[in-house]
N, C-alpha and C. Protein backbone atom coordinates (compact mmCIF):
# COMPACT_ATOMS: atom_id res chain seq x y z
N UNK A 1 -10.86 0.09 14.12
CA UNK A 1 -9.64 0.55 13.46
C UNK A 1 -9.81 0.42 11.95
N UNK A 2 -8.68 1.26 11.49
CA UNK A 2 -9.00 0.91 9.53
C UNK A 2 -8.28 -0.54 9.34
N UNK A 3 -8.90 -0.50 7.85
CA UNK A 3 -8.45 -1.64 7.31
C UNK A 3 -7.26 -1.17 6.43
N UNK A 4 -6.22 -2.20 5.92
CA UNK A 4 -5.15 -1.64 5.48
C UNK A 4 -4.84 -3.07 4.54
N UNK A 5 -4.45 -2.63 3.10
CA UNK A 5 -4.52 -4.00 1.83
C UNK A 5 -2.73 -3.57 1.84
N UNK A 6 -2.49 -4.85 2.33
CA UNK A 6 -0.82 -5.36 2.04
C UNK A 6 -1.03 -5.75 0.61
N UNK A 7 -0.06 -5.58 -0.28
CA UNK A 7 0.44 -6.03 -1.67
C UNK A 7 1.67 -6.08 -1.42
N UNK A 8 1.69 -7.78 -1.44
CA UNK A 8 3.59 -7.88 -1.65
C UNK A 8 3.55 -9.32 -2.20
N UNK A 9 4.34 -9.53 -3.40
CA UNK A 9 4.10 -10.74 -4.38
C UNK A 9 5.29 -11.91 -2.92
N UNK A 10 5.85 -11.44 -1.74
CA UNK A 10 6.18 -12.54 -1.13
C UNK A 10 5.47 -12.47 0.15
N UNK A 11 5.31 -13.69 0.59
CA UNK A 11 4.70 -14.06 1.36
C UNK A 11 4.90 -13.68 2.68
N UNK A 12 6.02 -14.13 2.85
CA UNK A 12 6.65 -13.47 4.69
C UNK A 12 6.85 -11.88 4.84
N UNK A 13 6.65 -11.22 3.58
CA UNK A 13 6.54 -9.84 3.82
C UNK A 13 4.70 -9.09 3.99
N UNK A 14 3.80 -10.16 3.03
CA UNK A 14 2.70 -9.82 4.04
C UNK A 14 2.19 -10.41 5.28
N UNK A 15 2.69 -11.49 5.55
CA UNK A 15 2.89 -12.27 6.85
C UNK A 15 3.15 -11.28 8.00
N UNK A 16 4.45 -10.50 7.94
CA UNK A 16 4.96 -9.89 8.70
C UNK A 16 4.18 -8.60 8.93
N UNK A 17 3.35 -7.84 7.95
CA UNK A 17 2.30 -6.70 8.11
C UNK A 17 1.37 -6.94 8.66
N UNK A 18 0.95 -8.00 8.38
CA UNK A 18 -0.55 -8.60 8.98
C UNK A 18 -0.14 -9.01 10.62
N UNK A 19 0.54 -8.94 11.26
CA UNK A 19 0.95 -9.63 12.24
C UNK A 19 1.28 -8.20 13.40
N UNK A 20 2.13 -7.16 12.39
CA UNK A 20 2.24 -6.49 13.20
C UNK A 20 1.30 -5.18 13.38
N UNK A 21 0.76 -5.13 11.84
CA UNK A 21 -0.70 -4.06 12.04
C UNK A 21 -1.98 -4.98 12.69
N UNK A 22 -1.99 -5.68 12.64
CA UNK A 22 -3.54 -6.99 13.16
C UNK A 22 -2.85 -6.52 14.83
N UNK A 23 -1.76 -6.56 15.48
CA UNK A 23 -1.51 -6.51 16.82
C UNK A 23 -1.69 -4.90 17.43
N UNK A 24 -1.44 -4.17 16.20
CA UNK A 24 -2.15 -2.82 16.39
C UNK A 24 -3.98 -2.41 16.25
N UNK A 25 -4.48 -3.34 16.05
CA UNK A 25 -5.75 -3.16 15.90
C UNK A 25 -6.13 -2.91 14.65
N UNK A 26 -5.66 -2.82 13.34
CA UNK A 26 -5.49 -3.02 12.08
C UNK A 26 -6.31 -3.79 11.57
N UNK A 27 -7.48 -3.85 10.55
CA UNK A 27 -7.82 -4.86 10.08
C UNK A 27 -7.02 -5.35 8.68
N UNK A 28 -6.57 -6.42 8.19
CA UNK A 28 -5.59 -6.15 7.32
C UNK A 28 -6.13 -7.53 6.19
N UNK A 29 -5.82 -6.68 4.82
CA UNK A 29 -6.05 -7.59 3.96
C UNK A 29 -5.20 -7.97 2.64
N UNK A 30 -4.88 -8.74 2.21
CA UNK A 30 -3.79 -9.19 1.59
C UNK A 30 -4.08 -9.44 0.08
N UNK A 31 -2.81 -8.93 -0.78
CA UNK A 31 -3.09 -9.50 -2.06
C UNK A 31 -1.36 -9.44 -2.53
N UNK A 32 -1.41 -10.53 -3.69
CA UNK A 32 -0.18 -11.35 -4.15
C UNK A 32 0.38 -10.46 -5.05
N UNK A 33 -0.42 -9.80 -5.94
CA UNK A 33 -0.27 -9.16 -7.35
C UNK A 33 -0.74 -7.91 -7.46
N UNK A 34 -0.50 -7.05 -8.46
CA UNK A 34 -1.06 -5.92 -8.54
C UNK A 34 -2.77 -6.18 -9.58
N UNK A 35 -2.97 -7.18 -10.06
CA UNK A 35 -4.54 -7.22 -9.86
C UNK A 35 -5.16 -7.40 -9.01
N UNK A 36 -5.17 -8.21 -7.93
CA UNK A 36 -5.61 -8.38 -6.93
C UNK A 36 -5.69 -6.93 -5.79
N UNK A 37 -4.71 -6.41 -6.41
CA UNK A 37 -4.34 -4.95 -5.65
C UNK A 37 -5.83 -4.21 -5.90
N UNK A 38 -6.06 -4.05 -6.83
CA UNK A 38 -6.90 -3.23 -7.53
C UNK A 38 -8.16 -3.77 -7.36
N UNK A 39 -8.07 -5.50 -7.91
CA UNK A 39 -9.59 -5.87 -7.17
C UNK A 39 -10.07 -5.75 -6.18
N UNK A 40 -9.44 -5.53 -5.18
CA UNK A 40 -9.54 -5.69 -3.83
C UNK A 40 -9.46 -4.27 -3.09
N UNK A 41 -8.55 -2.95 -3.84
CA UNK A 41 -9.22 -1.76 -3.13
C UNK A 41 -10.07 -1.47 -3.74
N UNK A 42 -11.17 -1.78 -5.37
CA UNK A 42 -12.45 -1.65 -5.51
C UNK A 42 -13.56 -2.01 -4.33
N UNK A 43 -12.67 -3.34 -4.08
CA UNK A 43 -14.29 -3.88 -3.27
C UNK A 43 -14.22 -3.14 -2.12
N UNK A 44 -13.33 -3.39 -1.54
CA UNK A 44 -13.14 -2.92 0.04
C UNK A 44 -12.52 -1.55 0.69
N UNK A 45 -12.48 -1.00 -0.36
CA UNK A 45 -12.19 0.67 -0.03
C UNK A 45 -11.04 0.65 1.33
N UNK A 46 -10.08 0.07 1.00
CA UNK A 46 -9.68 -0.13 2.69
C UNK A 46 -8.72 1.83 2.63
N UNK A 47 -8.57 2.08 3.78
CA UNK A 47 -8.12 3.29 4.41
C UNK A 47 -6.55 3.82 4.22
N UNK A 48 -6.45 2.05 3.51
CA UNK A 48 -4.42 2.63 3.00
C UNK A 48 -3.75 1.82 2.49
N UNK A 49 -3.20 1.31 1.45
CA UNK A 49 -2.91 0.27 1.12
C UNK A 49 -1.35 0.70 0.75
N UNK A 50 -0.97 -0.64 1.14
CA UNK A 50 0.52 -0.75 1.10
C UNK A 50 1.24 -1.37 -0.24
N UNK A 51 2.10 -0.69 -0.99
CA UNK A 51 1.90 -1.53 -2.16
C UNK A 51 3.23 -1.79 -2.40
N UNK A 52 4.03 -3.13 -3.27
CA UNK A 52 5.07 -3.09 -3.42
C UNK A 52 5.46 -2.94 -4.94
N UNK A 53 6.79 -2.31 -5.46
CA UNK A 53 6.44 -1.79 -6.52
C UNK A 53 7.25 -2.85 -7.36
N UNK A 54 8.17 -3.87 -7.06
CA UNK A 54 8.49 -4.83 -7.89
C UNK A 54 7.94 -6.27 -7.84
N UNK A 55 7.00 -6.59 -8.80
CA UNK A 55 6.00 -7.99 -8.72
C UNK A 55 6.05 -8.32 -9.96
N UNK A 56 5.85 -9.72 -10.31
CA UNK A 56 6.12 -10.22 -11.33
C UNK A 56 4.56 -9.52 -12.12
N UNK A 57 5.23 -9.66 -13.67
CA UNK A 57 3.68 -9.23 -14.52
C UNK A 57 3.39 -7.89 -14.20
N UNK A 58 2.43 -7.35 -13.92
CA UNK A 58 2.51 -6.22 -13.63
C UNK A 58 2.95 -5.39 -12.35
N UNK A 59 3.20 -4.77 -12.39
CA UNK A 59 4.10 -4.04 -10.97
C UNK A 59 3.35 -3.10 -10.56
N UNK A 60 3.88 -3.04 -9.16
CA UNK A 60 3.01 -1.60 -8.69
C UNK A 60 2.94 -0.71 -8.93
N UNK A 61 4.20 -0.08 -10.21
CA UNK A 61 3.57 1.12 -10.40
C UNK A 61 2.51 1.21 -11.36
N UNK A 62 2.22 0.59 -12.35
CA UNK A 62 1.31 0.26 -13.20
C UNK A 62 0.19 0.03 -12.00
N UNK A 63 0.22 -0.68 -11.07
CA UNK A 63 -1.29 -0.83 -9.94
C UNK A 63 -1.46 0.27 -9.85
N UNK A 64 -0.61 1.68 -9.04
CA UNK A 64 -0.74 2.72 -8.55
C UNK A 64 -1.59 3.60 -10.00
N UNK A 65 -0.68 3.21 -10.80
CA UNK A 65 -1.33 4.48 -11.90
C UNK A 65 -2.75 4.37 -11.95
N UNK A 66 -3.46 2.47 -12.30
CA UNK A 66 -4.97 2.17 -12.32
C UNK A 66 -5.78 3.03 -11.09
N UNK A 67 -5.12 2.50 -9.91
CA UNK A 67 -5.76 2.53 -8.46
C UNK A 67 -6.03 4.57 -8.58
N UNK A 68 -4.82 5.68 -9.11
CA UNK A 68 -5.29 6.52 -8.83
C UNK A 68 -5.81 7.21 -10.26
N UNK A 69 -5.79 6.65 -11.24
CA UNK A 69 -6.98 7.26 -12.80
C UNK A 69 -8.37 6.87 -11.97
N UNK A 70 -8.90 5.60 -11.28
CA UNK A 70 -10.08 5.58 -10.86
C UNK A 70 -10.67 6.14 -9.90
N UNK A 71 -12.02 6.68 -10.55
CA UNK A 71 -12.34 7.94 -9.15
C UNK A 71 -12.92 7.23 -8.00
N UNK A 72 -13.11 5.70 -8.02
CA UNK A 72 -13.87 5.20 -6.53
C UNK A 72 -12.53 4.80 -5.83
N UNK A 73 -11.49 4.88 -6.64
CA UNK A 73 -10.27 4.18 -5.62
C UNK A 73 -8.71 5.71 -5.46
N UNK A 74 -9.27 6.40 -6.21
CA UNK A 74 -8.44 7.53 -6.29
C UNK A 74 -7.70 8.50 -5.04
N UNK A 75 -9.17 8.51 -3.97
CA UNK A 75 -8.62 8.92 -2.66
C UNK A 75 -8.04 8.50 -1.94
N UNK A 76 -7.87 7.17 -2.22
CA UNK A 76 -7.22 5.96 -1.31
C UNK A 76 -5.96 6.45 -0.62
N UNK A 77 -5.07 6.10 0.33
CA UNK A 77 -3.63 6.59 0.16
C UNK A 77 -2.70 5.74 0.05
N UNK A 78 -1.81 5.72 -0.78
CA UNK A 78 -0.95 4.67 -1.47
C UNK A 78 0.54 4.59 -0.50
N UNK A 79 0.70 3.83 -0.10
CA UNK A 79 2.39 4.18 0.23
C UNK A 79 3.23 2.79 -0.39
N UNK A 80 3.90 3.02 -0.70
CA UNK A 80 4.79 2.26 -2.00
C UNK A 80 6.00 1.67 -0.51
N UNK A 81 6.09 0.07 -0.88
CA UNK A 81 6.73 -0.46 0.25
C UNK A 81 7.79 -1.50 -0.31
N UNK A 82 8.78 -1.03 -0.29
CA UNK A 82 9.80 -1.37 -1.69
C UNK A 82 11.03 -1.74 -1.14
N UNK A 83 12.07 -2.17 -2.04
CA UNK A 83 13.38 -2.34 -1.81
C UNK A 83 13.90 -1.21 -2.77
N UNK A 84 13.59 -0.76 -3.64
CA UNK A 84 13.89 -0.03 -4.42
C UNK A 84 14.14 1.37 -3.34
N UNK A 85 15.56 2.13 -3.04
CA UNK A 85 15.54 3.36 -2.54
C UNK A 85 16.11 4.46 -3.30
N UNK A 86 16.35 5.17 -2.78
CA UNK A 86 16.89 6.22 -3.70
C UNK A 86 16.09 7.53 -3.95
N UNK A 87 16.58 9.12 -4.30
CA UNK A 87 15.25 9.86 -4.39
C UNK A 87 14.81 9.99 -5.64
N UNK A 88 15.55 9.27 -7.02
CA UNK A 88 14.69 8.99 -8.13
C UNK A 88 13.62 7.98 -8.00
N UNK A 89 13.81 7.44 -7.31
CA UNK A 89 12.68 6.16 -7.29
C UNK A 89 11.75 6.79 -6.56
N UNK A 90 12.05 7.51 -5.07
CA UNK A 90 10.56 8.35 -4.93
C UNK A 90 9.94 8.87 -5.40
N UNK A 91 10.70 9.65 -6.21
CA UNK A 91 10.66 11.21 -6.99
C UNK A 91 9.37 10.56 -8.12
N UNK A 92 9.59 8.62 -8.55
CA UNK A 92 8.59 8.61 -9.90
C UNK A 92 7.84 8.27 -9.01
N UNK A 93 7.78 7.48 -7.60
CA UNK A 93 6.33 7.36 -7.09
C UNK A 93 5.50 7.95 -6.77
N UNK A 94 6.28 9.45 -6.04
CA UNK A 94 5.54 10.49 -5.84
C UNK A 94 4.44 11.03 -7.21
N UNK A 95 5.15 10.84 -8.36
CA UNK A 95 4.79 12.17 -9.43
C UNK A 95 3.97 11.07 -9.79
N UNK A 96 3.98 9.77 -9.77
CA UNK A 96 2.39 8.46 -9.56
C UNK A 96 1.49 8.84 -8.75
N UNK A 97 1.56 9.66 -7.89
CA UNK A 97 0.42 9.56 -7.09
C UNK A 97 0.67 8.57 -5.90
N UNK A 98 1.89 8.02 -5.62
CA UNK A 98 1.62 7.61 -4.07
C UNK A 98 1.82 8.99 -2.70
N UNK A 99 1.38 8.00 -1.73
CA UNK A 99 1.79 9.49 -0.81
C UNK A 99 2.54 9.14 0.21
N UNK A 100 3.12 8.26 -0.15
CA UNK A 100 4.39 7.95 1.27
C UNK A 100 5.25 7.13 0.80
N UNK A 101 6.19 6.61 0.92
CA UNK A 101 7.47 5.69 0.54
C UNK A 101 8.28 4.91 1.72
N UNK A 102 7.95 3.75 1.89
CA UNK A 102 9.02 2.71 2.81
C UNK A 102 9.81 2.18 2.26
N UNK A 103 11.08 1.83 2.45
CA UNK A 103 11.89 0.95 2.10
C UNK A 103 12.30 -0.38 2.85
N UNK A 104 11.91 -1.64 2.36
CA UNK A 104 12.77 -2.48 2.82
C UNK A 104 14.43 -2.52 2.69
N UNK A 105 14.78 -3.31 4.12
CA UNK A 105 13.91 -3.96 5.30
C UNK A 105 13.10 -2.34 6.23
N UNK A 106 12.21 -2.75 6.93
CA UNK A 106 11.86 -1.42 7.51
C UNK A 106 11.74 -2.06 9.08
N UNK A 107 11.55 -1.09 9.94
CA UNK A 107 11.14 -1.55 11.37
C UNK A 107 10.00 -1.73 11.45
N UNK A 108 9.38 -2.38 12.56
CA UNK A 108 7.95 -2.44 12.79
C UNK A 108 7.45 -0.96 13.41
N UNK A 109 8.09 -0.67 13.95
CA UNK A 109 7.93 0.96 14.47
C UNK A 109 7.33 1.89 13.49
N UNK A 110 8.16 1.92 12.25
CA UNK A 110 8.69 2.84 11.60
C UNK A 110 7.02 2.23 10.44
N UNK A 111 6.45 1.14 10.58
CA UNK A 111 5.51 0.62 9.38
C UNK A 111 3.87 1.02 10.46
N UNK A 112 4.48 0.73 11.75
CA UNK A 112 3.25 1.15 12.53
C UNK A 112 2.52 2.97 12.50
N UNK A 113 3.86 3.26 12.59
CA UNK A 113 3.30 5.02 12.20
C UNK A 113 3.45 5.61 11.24
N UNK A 114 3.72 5.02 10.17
CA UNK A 114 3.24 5.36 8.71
C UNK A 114 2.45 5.29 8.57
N UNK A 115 1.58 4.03 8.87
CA UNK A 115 0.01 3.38 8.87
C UNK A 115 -1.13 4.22 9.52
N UNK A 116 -0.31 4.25 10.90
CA UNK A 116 -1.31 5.41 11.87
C UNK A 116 -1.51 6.68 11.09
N UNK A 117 -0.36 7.17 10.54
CA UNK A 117 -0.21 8.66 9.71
C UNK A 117 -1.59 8.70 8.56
N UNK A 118 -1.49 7.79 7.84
CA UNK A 118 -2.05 7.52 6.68
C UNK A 118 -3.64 6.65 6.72
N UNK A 119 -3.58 6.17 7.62
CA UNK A 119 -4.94 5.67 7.37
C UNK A 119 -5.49 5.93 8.61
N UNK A 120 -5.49 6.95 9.26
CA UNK A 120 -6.27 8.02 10.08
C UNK A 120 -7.14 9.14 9.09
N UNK A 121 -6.04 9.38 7.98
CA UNK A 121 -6.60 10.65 7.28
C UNK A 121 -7.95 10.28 6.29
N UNK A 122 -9.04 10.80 6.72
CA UNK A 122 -10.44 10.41 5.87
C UNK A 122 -9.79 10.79 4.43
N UNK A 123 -10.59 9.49 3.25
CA UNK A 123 -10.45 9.89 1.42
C UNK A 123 -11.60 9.75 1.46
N UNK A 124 -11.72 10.86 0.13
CA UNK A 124 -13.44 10.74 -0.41
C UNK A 124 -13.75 9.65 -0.50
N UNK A 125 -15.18 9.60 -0.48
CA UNK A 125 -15.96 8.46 -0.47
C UNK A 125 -16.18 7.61 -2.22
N UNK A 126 -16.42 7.10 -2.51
CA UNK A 126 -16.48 6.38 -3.98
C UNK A 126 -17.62 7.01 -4.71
């Protein structure tokens, strides 16, 4: 199965991804911050990363903008996993370059086939 990089600066919200994509066959890997975001889809190219867009210091959209200016992490597919709703708030993630939008709280259902959606679809290679 793919691997999939949770970014969420709280804990029980990547707790809760890792638990329910790892039970889907998910390999799943975690980061606190939006550097770590970035260090970590350099190294590991994972297949979809989940990102949240309010974190202390830098935020995800500032991650998203790095993650898609770089061409080894550019194909990646971003889906922005937020409390923030609304269709202005999509409207700037979209025109960032993510390609999907969750809102907390979300279902496990509803995070399982986003995931399936998105990190099924092959990105160029680095």
């Amino acid at each position: 199965m793919a691997t999939v990089l949770v970014v969420d600066d709280e804990e029980p919200v990547r707790e809760l991804c890792s638990v329910v994509l790892g039970g889907e066959g998910f390999t799943v890997l975690e980061a606190a911050d939006a550097a770590g975001a970035v260090a970590a889809a350099r190294a590991e190219r994972p297949a979809l990363i989940l990102l949240d867009w309010m974190m202390p210091g830098t935020d995800g959209m500032d991650a998203l903008r790095t993650l898609k200016s770089e061409p080894a992490t550019a194909g990646i597919p971003v889906v922005m996993l937020t409390a923030l709703d609304g269709l202005p708030n999509i409207a700037v993630a979209t025109l960032s370059g993510a390609e999907g939008y969750l809102t907390k709280p979300f279902e496990a259902g509803d995070l399982v086939s986003l995931v399936q959606r998105f990190a099924s679809e092959p990105h160029p290679p680095a």
